[in-house]
C-alpha atoms as a PDB file:
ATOM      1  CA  UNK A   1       0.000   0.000   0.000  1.00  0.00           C
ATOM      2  CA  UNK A   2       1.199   3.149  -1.260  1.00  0.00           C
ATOM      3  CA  UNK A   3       1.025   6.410   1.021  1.00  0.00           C
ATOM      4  CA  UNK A   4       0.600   9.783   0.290  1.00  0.00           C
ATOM      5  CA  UNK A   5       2.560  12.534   1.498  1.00  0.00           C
ATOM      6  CA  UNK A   6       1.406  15.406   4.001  1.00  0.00           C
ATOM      7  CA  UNK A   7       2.399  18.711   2.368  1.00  0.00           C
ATOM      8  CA  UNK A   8       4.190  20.824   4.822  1.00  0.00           C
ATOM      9  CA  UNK A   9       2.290  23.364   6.042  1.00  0.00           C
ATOM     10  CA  UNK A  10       3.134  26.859   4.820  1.00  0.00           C
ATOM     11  CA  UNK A  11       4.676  25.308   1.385  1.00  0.00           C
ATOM     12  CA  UNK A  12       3.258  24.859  -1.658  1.00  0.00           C
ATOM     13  CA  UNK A  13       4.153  22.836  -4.803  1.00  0.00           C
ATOM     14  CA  UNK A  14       5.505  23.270  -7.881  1.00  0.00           C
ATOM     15  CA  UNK A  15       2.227  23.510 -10.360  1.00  0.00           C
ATOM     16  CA  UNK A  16       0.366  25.994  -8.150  1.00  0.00           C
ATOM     17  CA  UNK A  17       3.244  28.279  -8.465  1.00  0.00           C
ATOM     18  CA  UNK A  18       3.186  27.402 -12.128  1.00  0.00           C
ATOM     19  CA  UNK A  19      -0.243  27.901 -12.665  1.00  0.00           C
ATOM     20  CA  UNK A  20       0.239  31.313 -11.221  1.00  0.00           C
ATOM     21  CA  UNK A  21       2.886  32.480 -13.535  1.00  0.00           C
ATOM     22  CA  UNK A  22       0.541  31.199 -16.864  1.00  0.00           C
ATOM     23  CA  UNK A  23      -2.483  32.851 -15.254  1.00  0.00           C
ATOM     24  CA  UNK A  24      -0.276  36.651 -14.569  1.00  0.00           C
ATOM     25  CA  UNK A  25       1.026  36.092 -18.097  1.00  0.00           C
ATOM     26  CA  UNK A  26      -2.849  35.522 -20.204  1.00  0.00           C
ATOM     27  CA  UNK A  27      -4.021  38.248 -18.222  1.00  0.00           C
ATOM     28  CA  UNK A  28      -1.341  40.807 -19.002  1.00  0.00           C
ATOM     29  CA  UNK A  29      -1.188  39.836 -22.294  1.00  0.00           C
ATOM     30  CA  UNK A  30      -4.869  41.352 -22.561  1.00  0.00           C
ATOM     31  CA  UNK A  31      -4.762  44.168 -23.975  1.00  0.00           C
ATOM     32  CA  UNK A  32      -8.142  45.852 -22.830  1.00  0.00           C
ATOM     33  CA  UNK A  33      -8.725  44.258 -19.834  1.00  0.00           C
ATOM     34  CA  UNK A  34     -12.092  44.901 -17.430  1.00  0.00           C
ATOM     35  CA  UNK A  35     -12.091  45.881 -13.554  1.00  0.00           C
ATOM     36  CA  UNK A  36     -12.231  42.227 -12.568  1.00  0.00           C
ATOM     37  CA  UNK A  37      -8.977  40.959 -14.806  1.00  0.00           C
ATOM     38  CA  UNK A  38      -7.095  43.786 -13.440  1.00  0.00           C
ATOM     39  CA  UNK A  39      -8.509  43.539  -9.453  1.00  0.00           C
ATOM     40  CA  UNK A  40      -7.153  38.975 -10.483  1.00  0.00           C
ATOM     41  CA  UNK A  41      -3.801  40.311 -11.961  1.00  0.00           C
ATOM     42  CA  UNK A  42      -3.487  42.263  -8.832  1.00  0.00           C
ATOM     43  CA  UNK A  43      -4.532  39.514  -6.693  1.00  0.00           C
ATOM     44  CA  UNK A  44      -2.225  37.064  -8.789  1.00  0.00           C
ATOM     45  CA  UNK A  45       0.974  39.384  -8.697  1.00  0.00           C
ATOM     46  CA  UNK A  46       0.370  39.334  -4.813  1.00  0.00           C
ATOM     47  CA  UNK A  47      -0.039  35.701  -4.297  1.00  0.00           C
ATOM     48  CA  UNK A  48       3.134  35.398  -6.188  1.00  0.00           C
ATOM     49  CA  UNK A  49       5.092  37.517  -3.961  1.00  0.00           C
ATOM     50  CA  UNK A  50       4.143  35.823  -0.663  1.00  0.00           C
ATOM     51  CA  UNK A  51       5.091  32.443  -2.510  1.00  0.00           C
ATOM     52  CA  UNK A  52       8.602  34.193  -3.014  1.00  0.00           C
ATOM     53  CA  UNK A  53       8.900  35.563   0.707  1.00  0.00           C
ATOM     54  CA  UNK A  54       7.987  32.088   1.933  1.00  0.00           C
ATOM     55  CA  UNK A  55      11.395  30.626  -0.652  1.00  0.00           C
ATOM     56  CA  UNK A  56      13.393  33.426   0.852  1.00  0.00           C
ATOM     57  CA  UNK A  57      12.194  32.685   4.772  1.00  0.00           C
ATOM     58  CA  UNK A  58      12.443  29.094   3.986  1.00  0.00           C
ATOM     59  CA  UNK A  59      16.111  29.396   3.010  1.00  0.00           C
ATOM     60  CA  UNK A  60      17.014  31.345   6.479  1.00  0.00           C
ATOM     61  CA  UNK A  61      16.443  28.511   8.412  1.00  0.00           C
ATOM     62  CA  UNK A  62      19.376  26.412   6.424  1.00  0.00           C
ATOM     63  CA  UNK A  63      22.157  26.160   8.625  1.00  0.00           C
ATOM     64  CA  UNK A  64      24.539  28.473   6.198  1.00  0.00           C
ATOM     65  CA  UNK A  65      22.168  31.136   6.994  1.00  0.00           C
ATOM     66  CA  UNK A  66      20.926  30.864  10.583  1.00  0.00           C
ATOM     67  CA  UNK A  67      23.223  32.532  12.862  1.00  0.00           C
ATOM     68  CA  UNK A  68      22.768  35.941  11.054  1.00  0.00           C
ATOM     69  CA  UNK A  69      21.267  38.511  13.289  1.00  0.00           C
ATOM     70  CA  UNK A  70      17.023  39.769  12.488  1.00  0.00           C
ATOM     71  CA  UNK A  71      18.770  43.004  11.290  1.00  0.00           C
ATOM     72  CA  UNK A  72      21.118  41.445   8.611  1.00  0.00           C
ATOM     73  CA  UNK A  73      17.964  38.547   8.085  1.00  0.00           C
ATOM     74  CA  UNK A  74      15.572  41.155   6.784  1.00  0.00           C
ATOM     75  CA  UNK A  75      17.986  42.503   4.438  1.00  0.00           C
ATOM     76  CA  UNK A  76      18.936  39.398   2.638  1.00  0.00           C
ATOM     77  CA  UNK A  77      15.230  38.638   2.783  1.00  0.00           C
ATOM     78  CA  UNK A  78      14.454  42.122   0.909  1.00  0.00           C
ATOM     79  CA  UNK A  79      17.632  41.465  -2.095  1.00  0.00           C
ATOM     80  CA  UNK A  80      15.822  37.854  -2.254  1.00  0.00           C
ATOM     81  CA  UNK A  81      12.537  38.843  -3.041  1.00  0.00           C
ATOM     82  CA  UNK A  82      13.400  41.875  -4.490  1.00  0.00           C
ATOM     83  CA  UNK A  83      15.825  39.511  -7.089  1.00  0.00           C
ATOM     84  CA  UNK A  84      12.779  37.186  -7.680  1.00  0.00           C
ATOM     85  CA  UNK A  85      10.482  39.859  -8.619  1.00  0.00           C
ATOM     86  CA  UNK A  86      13.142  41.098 -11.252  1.00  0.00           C
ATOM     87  CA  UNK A  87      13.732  37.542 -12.186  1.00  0.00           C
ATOM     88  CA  UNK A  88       9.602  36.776 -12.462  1.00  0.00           C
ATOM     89  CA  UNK A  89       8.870  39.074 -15.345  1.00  0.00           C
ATOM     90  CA  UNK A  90      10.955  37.184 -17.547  1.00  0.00           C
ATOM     91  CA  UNK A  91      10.504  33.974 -16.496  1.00  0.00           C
ATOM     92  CA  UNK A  92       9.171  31.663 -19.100  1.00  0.00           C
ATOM     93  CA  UNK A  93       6.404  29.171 -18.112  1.00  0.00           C
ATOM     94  CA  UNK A  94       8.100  26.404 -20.643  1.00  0.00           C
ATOM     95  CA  UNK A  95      10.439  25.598 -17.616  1.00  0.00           C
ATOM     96  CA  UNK A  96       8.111  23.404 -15.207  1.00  0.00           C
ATOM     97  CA  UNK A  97      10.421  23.982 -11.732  1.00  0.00           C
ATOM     98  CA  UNK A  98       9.908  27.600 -10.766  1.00  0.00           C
ATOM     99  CA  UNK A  99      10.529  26.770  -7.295  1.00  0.00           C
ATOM    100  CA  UNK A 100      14.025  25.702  -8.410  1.00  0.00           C
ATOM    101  CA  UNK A 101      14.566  28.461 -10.295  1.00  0.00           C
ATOM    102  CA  UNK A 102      13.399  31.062  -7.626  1.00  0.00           C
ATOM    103  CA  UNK A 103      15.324  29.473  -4.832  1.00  0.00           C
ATOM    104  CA  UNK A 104      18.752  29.394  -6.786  1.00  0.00           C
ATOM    105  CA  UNK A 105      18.000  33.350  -7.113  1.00  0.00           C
ATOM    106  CA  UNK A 106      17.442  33.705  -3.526  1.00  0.00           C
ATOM    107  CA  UNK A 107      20.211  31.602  -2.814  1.00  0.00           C
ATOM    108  CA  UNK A 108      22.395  34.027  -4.989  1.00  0.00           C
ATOM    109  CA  UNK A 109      20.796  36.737  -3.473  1.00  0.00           C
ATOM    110  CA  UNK A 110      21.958  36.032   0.253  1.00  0.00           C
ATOM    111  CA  UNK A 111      25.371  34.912  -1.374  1.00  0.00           C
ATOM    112  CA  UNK A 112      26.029  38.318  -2.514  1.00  0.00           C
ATOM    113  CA  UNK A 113      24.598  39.787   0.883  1.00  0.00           C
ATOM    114  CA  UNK A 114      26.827  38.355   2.830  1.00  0.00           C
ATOM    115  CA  UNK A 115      29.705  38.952   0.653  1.00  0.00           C
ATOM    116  CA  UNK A 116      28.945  42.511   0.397  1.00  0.00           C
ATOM    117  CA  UNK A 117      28.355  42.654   4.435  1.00  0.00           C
ATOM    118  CA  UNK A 118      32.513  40.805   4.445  1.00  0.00           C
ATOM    119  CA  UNK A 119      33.293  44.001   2.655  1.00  0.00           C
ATOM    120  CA  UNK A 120      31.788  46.691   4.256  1.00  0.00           C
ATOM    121  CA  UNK A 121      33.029  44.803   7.755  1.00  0.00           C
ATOM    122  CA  UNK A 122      36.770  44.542   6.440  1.00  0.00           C
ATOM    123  CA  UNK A 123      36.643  48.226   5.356  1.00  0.00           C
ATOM    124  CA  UNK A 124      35.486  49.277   9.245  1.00  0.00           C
ATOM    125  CA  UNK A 125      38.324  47.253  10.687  1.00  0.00           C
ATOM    126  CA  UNK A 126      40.563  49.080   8.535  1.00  0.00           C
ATOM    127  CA  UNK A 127      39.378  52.296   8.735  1.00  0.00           C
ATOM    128  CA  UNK A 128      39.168  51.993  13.143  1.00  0.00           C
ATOM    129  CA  UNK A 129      42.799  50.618  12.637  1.00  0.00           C
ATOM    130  CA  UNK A 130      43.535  53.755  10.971  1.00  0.00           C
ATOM    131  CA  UNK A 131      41.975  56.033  13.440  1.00  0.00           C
ATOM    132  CA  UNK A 132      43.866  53.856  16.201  1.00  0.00           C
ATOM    133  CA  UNK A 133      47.125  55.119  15.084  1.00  0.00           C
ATOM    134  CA  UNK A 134      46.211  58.538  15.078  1.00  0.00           C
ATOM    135  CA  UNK A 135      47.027  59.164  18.546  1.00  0.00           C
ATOM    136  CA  UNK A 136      50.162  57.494  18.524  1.00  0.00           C
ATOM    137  CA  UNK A 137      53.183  60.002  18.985  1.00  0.00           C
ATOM    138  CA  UNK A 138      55.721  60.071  16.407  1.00  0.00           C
ATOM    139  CA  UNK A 139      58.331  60.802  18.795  1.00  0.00           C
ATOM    140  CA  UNK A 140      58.724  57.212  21.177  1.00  0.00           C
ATOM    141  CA  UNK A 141      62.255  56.568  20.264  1.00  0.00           C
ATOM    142  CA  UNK A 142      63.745  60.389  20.885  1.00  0.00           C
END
């Protein structure tokens, strides 16, 4: 006897999210669309968002990820998402495994977070260094 998975609550699969994208794309494609396509694109374009939050939120609790503080958290959660939307209005509906795609995006995204957080922290050691040797007198071996 053959059992069926639970789906984990909070997630969703694959062909809703694909559905979603082939939906947003025959509406827009409309050219004179009524009250009621627009108020569905809307309502589309939304769901579509939370489904890329959840990727994003879902990748924080990955142990490469975990020990960031909330600050640093919400940021890479903002470049995600904001990276998937960019990513979403190209993406072509031919490809069945959005969910891949999205979460290799977000997975760049908090790549080049933390890389760019390395930076910014290596340039403040350097520049305190700096400022450390400003009071030091120029005259300790007269």
């Amino acid at each position: 006897m053959v059992t069926k998975r639970k789906k984990k609550a909070g997630y969703f699969n694959n062909e809703e999210m694909l559905d979603l994208f082939i939906e947003r794309n025959r509406l827009r494609e409309i050219s004179e669309k009524t009250k009621e396509e627009n108020l569905q694109l809307k309502k589309i374009e939304n769901k579509i968002g939370i489904l890329f939050f959840k990727i994003s939120e879902g990748m924080l609790h990955r142990p490469n990820f975990c020990n960031y503080d909330s600050a640093t958290k919400a940021e890479m959660i903002s470049d995600a998402v904001y990276n998937c939307l960019r990513a979403g209005e190209r993406y072509d509906v031919s490809f069945k495994n959005p969910f891949g795609y999205f979460s290799q995006i977000s997975w760049n995204a908090f790549i080049l977070n933390i890389k760019s957080m390395k930076k910014r922290t290596g340039i403040m050691v350097n520049i305190s260094h700096v400022e450390n040797l400003d009071g030091c007198d120029d005259t300790i071996g007269d």
